[in-house]
C-alpha atoms as a PDB file:
ATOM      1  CA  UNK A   1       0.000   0.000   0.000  1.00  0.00           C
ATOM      2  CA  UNK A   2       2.882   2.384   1.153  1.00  0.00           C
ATOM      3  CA  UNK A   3       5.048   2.046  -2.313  1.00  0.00           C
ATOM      4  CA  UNK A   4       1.499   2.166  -4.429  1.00  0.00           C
ATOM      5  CA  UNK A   5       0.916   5.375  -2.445  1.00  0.00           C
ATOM      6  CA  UNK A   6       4.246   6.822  -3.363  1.00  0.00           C
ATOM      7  CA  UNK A   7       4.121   5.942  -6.846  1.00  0.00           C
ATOM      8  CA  UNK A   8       1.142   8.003  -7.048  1.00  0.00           C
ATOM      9  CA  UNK A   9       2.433  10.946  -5.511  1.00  0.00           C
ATOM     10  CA  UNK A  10       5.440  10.682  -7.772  1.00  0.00           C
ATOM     11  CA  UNK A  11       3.138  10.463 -11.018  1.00  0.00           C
ATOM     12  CA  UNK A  12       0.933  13.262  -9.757  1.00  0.00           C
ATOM     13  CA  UNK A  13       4.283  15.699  -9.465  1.00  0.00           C
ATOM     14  CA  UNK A  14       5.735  14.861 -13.057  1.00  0.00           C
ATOM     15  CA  UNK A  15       1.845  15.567 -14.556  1.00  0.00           C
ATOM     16  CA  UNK A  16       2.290  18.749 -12.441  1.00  0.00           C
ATOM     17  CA  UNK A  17       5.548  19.738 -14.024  1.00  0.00           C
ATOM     18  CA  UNK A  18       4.748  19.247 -17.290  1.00  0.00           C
ATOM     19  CA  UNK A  19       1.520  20.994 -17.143  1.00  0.00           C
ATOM     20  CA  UNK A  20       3.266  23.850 -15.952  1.00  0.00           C
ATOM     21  CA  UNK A  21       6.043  24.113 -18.120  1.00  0.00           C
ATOM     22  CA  UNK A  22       4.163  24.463 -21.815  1.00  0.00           C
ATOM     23  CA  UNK A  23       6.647  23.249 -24.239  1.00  0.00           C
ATOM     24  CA  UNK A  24       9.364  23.296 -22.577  1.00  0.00           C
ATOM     25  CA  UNK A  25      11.594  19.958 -21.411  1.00  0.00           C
ATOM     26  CA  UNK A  26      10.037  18.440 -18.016  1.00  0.00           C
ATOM     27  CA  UNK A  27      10.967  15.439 -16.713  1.00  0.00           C
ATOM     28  CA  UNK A  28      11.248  14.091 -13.542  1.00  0.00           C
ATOM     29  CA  UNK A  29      13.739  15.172 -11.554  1.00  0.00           C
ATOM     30  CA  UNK A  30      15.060  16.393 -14.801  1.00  0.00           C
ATOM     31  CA  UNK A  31      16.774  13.724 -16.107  1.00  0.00           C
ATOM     32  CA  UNK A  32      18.955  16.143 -18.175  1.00  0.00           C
ATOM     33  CA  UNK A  33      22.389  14.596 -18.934  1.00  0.00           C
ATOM     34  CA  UNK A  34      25.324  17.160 -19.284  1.00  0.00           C
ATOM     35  CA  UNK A  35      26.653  16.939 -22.638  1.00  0.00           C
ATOM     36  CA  UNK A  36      29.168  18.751 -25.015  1.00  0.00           C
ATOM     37  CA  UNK A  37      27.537  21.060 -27.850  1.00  0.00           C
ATOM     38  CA  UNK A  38      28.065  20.105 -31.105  1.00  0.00           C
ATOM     39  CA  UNK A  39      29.443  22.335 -33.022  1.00  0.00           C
ATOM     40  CA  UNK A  40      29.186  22.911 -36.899  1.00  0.00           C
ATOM     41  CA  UNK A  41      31.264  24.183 -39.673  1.00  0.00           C
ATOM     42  CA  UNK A  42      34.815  24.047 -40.891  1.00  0.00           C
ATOM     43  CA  UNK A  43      37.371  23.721 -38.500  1.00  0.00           C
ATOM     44  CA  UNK A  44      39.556  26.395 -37.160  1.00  0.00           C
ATOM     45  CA  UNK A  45      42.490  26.724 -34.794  1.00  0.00           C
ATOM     46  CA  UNK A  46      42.175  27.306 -31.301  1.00  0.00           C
ATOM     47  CA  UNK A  47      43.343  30.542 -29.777  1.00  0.00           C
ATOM     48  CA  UNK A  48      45.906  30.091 -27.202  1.00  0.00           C
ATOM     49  CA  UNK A  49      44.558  33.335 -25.346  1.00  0.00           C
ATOM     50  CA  UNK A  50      41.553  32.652 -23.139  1.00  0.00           C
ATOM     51  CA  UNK A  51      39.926  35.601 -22.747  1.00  0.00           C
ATOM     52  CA  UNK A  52      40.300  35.964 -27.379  1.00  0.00           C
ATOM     53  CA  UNK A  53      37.732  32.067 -27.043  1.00  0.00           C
ATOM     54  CA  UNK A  54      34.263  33.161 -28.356  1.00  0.00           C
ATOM     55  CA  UNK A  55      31.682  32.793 -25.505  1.00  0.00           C
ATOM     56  CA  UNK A  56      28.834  29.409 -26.161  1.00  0.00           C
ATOM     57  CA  UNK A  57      25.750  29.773 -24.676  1.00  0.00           C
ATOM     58  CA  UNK A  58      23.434  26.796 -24.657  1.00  0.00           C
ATOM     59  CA  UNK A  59      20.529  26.875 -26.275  1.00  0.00           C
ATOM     60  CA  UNK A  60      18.262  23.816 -24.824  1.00  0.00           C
ATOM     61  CA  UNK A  61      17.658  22.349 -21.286  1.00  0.00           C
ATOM     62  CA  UNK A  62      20.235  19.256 -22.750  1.00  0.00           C
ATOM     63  CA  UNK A  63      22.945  21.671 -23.046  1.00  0.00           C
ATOM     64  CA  UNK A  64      23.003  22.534 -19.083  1.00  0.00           C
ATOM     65  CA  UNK A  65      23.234  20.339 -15.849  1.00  0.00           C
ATOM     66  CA  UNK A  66      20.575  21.549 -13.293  1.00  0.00           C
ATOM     67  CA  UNK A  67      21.283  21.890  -9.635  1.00  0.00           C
ATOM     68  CA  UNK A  68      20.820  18.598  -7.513  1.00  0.00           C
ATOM     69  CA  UNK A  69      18.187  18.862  -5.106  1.00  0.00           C
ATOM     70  CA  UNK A  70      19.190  18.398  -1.110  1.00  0.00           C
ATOM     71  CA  UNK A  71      16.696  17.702   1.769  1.00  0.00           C
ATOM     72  CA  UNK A  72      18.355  18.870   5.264  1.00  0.00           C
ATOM     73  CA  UNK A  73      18.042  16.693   7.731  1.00  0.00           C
ATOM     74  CA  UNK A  74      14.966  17.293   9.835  1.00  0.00           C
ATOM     75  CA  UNK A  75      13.298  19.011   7.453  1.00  0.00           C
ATOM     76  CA  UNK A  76      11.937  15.844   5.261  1.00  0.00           C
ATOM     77  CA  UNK A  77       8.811  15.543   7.622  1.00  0.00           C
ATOM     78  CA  UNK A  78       7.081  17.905   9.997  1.00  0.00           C
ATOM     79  CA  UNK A  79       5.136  16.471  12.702  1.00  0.00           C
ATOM     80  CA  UNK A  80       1.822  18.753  15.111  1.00  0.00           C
ATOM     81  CA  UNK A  81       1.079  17.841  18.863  1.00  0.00           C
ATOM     82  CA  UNK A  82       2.928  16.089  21.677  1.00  0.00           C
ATOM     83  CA  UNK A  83       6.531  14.371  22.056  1.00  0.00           C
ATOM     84  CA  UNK A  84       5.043  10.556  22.342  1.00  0.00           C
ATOM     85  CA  UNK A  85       3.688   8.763  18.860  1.00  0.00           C
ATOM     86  CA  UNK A  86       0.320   8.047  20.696  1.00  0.00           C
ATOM     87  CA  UNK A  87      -0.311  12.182  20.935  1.00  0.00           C
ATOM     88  CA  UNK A  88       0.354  12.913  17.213  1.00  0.00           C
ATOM     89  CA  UNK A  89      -2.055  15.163  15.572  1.00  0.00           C
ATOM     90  CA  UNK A  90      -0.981  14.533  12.007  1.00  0.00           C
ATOM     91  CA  UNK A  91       2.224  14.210  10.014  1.00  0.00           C
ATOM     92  CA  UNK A  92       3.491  16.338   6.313  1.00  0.00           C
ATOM     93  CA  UNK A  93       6.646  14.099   4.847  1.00  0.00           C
ATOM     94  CA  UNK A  94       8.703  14.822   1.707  1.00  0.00           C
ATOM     95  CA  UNK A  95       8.386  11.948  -0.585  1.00  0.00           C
ATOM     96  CA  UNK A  96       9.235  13.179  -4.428  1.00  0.00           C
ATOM     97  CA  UNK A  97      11.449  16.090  -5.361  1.00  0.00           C
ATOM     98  CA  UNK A  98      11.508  17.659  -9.366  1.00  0.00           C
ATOM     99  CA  UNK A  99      13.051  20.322 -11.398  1.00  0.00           C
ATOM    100  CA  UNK A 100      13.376  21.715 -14.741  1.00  0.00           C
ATOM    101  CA  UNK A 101      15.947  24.130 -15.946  1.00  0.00           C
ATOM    102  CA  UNK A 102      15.984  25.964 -19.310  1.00  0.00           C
ATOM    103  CA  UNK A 103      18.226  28.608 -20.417  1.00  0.00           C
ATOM    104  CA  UNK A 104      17.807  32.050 -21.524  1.00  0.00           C
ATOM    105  CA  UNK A 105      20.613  33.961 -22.397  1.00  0.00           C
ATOM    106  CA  UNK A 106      23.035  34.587 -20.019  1.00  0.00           C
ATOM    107  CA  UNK A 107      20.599  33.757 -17.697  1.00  0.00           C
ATOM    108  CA  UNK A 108      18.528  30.530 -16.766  1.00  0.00           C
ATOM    109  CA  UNK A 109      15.339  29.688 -15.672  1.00  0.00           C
ATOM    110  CA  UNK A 110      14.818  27.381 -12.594  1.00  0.00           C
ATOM    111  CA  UNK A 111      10.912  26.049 -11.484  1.00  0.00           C
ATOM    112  CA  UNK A 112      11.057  23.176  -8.246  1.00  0.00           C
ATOM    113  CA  UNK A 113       8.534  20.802  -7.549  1.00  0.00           C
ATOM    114  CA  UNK A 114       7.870  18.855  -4.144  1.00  0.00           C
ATOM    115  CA  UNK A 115       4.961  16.189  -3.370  1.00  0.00           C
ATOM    116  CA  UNK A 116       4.778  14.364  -0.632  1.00  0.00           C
ATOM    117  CA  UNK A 117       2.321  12.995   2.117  1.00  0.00           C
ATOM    118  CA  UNK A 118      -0.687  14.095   4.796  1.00  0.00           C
ATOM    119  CA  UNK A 119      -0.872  11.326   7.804  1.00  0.00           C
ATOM    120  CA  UNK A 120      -2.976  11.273  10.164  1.00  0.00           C
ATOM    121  CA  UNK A 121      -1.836  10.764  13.631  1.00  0.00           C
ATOM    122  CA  UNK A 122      -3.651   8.519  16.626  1.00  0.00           C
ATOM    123  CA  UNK A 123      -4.517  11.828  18.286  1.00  0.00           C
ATOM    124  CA  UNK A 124      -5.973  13.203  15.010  1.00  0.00           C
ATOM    125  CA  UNK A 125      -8.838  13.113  12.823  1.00  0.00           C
ATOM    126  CA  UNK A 126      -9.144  13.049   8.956  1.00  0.00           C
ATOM    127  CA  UNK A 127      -9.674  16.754   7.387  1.00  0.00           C
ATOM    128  CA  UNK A 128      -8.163  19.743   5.872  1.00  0.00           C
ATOM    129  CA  UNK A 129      -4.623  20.283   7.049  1.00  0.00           C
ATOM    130  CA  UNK A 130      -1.668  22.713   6.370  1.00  0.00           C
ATOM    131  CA  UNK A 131       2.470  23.351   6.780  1.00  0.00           C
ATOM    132  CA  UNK A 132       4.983  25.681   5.461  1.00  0.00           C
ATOM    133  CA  UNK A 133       7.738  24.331   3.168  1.00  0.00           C
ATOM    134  CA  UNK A 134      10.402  26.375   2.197  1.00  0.00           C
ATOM    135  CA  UNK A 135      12.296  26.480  -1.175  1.00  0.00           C
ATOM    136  CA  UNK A 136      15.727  28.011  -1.350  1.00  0.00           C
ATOM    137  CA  UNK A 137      18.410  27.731  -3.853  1.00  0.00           C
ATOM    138  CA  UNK A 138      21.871  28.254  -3.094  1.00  0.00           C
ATOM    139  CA  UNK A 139      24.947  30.403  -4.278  1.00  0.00           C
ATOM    140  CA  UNK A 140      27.529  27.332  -3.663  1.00  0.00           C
ATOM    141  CA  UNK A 141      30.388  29.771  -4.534  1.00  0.00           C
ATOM    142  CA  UNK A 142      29.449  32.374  -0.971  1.00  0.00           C
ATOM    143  CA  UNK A 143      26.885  29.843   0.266  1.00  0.00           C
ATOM    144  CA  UNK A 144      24.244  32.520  -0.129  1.00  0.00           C
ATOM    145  CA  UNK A 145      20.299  32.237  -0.637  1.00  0.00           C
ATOM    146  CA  UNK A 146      19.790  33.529  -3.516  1.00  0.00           C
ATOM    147  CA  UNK A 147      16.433  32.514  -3.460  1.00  0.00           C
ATOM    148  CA  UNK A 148      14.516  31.940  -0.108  1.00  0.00           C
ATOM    149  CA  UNK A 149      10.866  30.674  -0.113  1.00  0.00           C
ATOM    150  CA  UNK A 150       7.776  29.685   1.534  1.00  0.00           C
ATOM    151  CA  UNK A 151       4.999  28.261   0.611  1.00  0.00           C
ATOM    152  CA  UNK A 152       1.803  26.962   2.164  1.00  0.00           C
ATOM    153  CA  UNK A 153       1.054  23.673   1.465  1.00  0.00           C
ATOM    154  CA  UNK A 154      -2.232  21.958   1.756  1.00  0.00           C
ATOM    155  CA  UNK A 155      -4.195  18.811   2.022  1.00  0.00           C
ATOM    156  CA  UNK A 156      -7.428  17.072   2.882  1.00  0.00           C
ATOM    157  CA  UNK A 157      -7.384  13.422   3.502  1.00  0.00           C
ATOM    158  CA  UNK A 158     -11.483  13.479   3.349  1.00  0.00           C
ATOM    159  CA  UNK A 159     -12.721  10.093   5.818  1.00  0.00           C
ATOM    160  CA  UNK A 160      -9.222   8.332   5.039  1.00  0.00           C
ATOM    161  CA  UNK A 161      -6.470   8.576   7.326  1.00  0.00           C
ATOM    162  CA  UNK A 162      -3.598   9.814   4.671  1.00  0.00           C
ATOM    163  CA  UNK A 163      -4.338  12.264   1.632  1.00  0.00           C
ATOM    164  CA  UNK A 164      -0.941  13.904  -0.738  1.00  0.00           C
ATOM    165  CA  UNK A 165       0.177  17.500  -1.449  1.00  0.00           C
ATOM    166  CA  UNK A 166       2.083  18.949  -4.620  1.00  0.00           C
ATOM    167  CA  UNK A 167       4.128  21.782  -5.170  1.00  0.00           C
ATOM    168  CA  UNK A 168       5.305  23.353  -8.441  1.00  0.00           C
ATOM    169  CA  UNK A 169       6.992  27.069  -7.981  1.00  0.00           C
ATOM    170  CA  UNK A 170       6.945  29.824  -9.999  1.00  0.00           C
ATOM    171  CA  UNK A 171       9.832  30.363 -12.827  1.00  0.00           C
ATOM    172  CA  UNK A 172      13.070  31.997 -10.719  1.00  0.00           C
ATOM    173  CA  UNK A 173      15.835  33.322 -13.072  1.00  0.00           C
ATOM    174  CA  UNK A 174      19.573  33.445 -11.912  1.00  0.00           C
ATOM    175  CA  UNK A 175      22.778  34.446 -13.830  1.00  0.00           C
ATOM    176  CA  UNK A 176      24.098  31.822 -16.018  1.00  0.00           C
ATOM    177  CA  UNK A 177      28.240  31.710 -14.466  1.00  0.00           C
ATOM    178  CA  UNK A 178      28.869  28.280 -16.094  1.00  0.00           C
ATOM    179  CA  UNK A 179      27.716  24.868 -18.163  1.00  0.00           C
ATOM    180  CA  UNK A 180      27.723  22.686 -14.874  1.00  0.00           C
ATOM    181  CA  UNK A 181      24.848  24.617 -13.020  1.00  0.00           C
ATOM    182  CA  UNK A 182      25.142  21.728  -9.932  1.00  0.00           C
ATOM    183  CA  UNK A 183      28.826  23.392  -9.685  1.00  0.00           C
ATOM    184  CA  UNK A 184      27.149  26.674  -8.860  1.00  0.00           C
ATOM    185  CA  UNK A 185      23.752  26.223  -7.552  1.00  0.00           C
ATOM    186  CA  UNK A 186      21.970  23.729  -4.795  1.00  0.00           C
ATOM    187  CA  UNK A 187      18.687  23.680  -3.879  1.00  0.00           C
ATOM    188  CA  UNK A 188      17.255  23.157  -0.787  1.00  0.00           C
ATOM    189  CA  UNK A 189      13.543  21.985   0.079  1.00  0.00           C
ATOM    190  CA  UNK A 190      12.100  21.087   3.716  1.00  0.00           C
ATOM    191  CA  UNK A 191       9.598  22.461   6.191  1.00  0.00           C
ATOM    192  CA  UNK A 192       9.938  25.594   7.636  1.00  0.00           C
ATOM    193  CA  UNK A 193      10.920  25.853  11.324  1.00  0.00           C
ATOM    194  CA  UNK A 194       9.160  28.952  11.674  1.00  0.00           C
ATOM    195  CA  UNK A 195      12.139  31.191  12.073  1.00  0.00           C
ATOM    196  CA  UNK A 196      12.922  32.669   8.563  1.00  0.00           C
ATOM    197  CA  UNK A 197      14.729  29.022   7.139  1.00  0.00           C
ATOM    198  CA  UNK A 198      14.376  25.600   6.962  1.00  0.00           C
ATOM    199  CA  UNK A 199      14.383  23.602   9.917  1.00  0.00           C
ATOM    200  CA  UNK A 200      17.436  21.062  10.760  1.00  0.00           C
ATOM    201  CA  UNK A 201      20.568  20.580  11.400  1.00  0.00           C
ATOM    202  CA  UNK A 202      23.064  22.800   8.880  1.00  0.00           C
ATOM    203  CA  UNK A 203      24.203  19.108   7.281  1.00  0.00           C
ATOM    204  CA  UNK A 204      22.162  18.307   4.363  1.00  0.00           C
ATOM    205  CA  UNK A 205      21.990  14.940   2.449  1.00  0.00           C
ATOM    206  CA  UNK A 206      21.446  14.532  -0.998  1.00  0.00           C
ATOM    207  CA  UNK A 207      18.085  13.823  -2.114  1.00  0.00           C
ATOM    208  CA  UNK A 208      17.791  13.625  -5.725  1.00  0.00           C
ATOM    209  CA  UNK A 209      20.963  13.832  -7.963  1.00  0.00           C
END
C-alpha cells in the first residue's frame, strides 16, 4: 500500500511539471544529462589566449546540468502535537522532489517541484490540514540564498487517514556563471521551522541527484 501510495504521488508531481512548463523539457527530476555542444562548420584553430575564445551559450535544457536537489536533515517531515507517537495530531513528509531548468541567455530559468504525504496521527482526525515548506536555492560559490521561499502547502485526507500535497513554484531566473549549473547552484527543500529558514541541522543529504 505504502510504495502504491508513493508511486502516485510521484506520477501526480511529473503531470504537475509538465503541465506547468508548456513546451518546454520536463521530466522528472530532470533527467537532463550534461553533454558537449556540437558544433558545426569548418574547422579552425584554437586561440591560445583565453579571454580571445568566443563565448557558447546553450541553447536547450540538454545543453546545461541543473542543480541537484538536497533535503536537510529534519526538514523531510514535519510532525503537530505532543513528544510521544500516541499524541500525534498529524504528520506532512517529503516523498518526491523535481526540477526543470531551461536557459535564456546569459541567464537561466529554474521552477522546483515537491509532493509528498498528509498522515494522520492517533490523536488526530481526517480533514483539511496545512504546513509551510520552504524552497531556497543556493549560491555554492558564498553559500548565499539567492532565493529563499515559503509556501503553504495543503491537504485534505477526506474520511481516510492519509491524503498527498504537490508543489510546483513559480519560474526563478539566476545568472548563467557556467555549463555545470550543480557546480554553482543547490537547492534546498524542507519544512519551515518557523524562524525565517528551513528547519534542521546545517548538514544536508542529498536527495535527488
Amino acid at each position: 500500500m505504502a510504495a502504491s501510495a508513493s508511486r502516485s504521488v510521484r506520477f501526480a508531481l511529473v503531470a504537475a511539471l509538465a503541465a506547468s512548463s508548456g513546451a518546454g523539457c520536463s521530466t522528472f527530476e530532470s533527467f537532463i544529462p550534461a553533454r558537449a555542444p556540437v558544433v558545426s562548420g569548418p574547422l579552425m584553430q584554437a586561440d591560445a589566449n583565453p579571454s580571445n575564445q568566443p563565448v557558447v551559450l546553450p541553447r536547450d535544457a540538454l545543453d546545461i546540468d541543473c542543480p541537484s536537489i538536497e533535503v536537510q536533515d529534519g526538514t523531510s517531515a514535519i510532525r503537530v502535537g505532543g513528544e510521544s507517537n500516541a499524541s500525534v495530531r498529524y504528520q506532512f513528509d517529503i516523498a518526491e522532489t523535481a526540477r526543470e531548468c531551461q536557459p535564456q541567455g546569459s541567464q537561466f530559468t529554474i521552477k522546483v517541484g515537491v509532493a509528498g504525504h498528509l498522515l494522520i496521527g492517533p490523536a488526530g482526525a481526517p480533514g483539511a490540514y496545512s504546513a509551510n515548506l520552504r524552497v531556497v536555492i543556493r549560491r555554492e560559490g558564498d553559500k548565499t540564498a539567492v532565493v529563499s521561499k515559503v509556501y503553504r502547502v495543503e491537504s485534505n485526507t477526506g474520511t481516510a487517514s492519509e491524503g498527498s500535497f504537490q508543489l510546483v513554484t513559480e519560474l526563478f531566473s539566476l545568472p548563467f556563471p557556467h555549463r555545470q549549473m550543480n557546480q554553482d547552484y543547490t537547492i534546498l527543500v524542507g519544512f519551515d521551522n518557523g524562524h525565517g529558514g528551513i528547519a534542521g541541522k546545517p548538514a544536508a543529504r542529498r536527495r535527488r541527484g
